[in-house]
N, C-alpha and C. Protein backbone atom coordinates (compact mmCIF):
# COMPACT_ATOMS: atom_id res chain seq x y z
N UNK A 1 -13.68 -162.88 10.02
CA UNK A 1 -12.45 -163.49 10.44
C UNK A 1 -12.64 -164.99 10.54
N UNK A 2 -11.60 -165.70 9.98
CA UNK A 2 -11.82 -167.08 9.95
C UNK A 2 -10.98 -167.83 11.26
N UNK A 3 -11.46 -168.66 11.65
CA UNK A 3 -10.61 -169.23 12.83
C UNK A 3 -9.95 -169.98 12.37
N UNK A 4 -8.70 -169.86 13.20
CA UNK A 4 -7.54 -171.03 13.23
C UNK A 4 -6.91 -171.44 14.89
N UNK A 5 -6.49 -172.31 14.40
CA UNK A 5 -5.83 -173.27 15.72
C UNK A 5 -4.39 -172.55 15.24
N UNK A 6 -3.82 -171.81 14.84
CA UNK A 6 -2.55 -170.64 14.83
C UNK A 6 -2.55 -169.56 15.50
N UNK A 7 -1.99 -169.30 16.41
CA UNK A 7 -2.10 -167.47 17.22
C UNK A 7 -1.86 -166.45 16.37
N UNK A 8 -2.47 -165.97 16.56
CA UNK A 8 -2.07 -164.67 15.67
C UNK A 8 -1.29 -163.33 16.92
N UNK A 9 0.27 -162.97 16.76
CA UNK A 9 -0.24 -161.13 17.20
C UNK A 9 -1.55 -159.93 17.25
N UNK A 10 -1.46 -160.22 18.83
CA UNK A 10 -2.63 -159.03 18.99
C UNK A 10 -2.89 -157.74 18.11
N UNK A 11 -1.79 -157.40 17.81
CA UNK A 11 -1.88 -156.37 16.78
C UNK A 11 -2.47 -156.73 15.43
N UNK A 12 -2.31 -158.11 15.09
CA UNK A 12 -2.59 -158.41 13.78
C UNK A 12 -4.51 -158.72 13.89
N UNK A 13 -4.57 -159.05 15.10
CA UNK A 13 -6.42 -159.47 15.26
C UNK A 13 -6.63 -158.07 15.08
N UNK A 14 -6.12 -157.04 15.83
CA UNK A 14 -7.27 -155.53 16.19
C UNK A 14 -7.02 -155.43 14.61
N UNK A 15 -6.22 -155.59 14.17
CA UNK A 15 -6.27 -155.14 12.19
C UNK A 15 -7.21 -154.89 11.45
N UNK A 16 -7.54 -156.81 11.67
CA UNK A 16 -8.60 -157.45 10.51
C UNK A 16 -9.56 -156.86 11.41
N UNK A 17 -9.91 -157.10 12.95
CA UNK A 17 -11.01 -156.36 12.98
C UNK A 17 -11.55 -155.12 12.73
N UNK A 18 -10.26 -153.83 12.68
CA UNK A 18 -10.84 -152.66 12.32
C UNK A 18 -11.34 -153.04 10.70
N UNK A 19 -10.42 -153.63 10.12
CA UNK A 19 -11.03 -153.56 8.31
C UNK A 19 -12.75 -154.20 8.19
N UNK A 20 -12.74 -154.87 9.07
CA UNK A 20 -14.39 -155.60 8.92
C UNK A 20 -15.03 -155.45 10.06
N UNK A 21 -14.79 -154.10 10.25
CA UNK A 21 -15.94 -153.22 11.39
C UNK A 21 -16.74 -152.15 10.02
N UNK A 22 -17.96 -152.59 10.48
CA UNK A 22 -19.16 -151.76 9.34
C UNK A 22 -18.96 -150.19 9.27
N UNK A 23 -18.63 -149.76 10.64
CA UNK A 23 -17.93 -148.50 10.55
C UNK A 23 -17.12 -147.79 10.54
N UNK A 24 -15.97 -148.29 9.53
CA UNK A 24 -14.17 -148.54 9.64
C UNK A 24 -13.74 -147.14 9.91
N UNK A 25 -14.94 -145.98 8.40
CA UNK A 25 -14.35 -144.83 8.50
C UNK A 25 -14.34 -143.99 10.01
N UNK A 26 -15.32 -144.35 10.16
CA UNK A 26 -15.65 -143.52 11.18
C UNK A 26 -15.04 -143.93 12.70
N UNK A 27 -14.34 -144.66 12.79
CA UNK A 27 -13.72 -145.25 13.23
C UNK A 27 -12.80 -144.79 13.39
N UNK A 28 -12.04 -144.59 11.94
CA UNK A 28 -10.52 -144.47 11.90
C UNK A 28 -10.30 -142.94 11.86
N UNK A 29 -11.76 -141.85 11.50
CA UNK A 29 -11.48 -140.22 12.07
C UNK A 29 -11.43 -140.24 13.57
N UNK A 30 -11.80 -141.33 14.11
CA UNK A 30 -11.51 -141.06 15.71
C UNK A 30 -10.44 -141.39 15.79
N UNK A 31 -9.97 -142.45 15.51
CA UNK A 31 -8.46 -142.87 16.05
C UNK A 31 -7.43 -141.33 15.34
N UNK A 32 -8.33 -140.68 14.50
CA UNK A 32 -7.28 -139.48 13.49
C UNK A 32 -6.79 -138.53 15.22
N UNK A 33 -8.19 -138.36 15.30
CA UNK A 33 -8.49 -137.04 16.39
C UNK A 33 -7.62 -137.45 17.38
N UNK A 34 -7.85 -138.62 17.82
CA UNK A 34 -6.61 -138.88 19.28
C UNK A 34 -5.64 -138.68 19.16
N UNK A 35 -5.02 -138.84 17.42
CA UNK A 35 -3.93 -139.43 17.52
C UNK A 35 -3.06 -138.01 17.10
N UNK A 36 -4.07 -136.80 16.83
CA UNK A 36 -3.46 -135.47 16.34
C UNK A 36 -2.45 -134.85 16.87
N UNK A 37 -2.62 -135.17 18.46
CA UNK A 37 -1.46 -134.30 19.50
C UNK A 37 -0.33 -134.93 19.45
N UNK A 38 -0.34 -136.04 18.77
CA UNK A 38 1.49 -136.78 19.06
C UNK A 38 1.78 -136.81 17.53
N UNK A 39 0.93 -136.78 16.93
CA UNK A 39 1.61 -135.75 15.35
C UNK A 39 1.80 -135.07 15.34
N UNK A 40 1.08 -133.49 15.75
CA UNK A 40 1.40 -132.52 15.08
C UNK A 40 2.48 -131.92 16.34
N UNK A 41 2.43 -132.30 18.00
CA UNK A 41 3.08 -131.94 18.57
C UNK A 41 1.94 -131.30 20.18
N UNK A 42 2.42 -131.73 21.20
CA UNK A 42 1.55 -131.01 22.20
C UNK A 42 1.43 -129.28 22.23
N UNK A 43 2.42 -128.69 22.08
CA UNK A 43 2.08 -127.52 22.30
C UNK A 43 1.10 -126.91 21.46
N UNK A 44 1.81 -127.25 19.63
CA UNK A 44 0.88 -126.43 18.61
C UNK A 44 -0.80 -127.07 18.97
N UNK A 45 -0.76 -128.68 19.26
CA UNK A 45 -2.54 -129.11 19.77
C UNK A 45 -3.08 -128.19 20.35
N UNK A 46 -2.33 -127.50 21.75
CA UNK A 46 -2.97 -126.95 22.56
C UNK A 46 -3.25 -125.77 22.07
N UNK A 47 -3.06 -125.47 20.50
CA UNK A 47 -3.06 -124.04 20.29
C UNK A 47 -4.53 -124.62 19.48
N UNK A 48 -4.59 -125.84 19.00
CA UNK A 48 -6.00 -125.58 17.93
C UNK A 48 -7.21 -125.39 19.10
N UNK A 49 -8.55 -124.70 18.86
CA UNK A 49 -9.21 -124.49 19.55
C UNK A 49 -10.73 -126.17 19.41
N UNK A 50 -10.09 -126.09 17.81
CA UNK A 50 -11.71 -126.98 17.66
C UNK A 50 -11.23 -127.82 16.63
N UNK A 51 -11.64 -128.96 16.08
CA UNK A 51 -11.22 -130.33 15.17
C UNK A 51 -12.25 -131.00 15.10
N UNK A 52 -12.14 -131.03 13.82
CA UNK A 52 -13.72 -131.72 13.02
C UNK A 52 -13.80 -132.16 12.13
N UNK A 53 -14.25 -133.00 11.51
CA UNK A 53 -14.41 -133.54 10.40
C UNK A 53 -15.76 -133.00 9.48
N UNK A 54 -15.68 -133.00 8.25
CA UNK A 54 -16.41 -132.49 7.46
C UNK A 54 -16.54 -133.49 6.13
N UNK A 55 -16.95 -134.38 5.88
CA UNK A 55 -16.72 -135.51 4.49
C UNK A 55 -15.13 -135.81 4.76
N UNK A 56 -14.08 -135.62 4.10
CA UNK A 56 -12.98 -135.92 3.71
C UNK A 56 -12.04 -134.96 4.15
N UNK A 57 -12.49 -133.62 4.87
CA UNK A 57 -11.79 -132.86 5.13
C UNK A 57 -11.78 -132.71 6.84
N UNK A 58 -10.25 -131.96 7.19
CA UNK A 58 -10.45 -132.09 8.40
C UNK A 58 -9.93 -130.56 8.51
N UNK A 59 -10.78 -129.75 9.53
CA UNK A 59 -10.89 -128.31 10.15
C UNK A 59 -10.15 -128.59 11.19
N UNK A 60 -9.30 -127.50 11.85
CA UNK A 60 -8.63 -127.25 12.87
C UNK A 60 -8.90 -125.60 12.77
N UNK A 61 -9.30 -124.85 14.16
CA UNK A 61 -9.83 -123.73 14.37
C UNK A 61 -8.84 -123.22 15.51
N UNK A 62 -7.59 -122.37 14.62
CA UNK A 62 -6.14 -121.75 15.37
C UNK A 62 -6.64 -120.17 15.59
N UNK A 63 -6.81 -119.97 16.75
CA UNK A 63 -7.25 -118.39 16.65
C UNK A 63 -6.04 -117.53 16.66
N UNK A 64 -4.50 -117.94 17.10
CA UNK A 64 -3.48 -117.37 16.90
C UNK A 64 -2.81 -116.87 15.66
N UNK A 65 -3.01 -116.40 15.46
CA UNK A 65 -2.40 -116.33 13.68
C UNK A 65 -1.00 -116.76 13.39
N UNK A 66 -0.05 -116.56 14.21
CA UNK A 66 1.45 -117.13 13.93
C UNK A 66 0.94 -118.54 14.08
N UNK A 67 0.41 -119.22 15.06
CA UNK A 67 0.57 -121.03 15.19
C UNK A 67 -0.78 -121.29 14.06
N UNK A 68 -1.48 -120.18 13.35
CA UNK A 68 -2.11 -120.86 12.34
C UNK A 68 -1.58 -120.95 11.04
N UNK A 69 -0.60 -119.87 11.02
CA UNK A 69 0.20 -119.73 9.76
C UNK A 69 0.96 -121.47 9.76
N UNK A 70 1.47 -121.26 10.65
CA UNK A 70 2.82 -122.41 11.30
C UNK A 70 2.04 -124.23 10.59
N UNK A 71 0.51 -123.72 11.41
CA UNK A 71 -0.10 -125.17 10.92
C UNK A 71 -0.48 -125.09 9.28
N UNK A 72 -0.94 -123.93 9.01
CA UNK A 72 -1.56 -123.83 7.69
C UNK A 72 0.29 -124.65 6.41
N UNK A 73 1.08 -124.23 7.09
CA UNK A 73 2.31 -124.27 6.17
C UNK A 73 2.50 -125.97 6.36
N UNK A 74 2.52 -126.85 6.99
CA UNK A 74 2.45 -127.87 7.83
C UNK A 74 1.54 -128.68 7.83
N UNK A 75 0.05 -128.48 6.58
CA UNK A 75 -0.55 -129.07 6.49
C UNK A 75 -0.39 -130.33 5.46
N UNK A 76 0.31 -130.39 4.56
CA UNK A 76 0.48 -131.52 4.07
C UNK A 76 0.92 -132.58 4.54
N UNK A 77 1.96 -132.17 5.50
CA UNK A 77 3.42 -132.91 6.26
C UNK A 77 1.99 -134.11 7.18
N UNK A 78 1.39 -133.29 7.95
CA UNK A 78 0.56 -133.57 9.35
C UNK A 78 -0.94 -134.79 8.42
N UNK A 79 -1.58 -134.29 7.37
CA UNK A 79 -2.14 -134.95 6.73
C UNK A 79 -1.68 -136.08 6.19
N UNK A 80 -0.19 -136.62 5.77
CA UNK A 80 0.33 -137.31 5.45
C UNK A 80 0.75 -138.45 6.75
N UNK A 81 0.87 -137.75 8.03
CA UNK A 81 1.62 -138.59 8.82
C UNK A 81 0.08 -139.27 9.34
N UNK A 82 -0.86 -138.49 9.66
CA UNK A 82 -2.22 -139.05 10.19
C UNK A 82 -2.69 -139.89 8.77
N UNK A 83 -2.74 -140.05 8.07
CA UNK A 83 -3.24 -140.82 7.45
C UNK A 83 -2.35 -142.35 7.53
N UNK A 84 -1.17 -142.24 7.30
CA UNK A 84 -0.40 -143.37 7.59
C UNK A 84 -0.41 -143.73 8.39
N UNK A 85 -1.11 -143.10 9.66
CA UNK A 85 -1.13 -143.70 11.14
C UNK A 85 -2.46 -144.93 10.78
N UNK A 86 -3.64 -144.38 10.60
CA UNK A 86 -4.35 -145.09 10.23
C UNK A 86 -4.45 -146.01 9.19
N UNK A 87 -3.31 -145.99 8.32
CA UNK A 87 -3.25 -146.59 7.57
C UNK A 87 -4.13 -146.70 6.30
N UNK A 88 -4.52 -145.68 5.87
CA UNK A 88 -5.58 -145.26 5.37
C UNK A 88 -5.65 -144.29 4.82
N UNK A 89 -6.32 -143.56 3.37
CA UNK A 89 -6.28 -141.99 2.99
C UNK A 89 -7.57 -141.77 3.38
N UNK A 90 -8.13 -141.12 4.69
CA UNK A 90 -8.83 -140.73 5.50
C UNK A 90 -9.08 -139.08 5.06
N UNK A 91 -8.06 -138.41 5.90
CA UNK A 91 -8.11 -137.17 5.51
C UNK A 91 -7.43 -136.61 4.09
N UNK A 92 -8.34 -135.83 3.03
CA UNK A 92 -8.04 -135.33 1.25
C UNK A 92 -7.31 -133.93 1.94
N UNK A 93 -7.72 -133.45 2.78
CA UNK A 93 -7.32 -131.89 3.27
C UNK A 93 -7.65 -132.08 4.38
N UNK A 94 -6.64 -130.53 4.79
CA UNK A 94 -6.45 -129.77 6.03
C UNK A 94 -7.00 -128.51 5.68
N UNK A 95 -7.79 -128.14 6.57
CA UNK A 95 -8.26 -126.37 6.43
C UNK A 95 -7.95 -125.91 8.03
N UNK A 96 -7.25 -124.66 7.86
CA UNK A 96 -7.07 -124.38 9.15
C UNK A 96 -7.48 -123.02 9.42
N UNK A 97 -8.37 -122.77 10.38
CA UNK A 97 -9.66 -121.68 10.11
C UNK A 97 -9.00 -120.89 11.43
N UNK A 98 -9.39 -119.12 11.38
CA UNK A 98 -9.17 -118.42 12.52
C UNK A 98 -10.39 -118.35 13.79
């Protein structure tokens, strides 16, 4: 980051700093994980049991079978909105395991 005698929006510093943090990705699967329950919704969250990352893919472990069907159908939608959160194509897939 280069300095200036111009302010920048706080939002605009945390930016550049996430892009030129050495560990952006890993970074930005955490901000994924926090940010899962106000995507996909509190109740269905409280239904996944476990969330993980695996390379490019992200596991969610629904032992219910209706709220895994529900997520399994719902996985593009939820992959699409978390990635735009981060701003980023982070997560390639959703696998949603019993």
């Amino acid at each position: 980051m280069a300095y200036s005698d111009t302010p920048k929006p706080l939002g605009d510093l945390i930016e550049e700093f996430v892009e030129s943090y050495p560990h952006k990705k890993e970074m930005k699967r955490g901000m994924i994980l926090s940010r899962f329950p106000d995507v996909i919704g509190k109740t269905m969250a409280q239904k996944v049991k476990d969330l993980y990352f695996k390379g490019d893919t992200l596991f969610a472990h629904v032992p219910e079978p209706g709220w895994r069907h529900e997520m399994h159908m719902q996985r593009y939608t939820i992959r699409k909105k978390l990635n735009e959160a981060v701003k980023e194509t982070i997560i390639k897939e959703i696998r949603v395991l019993a």
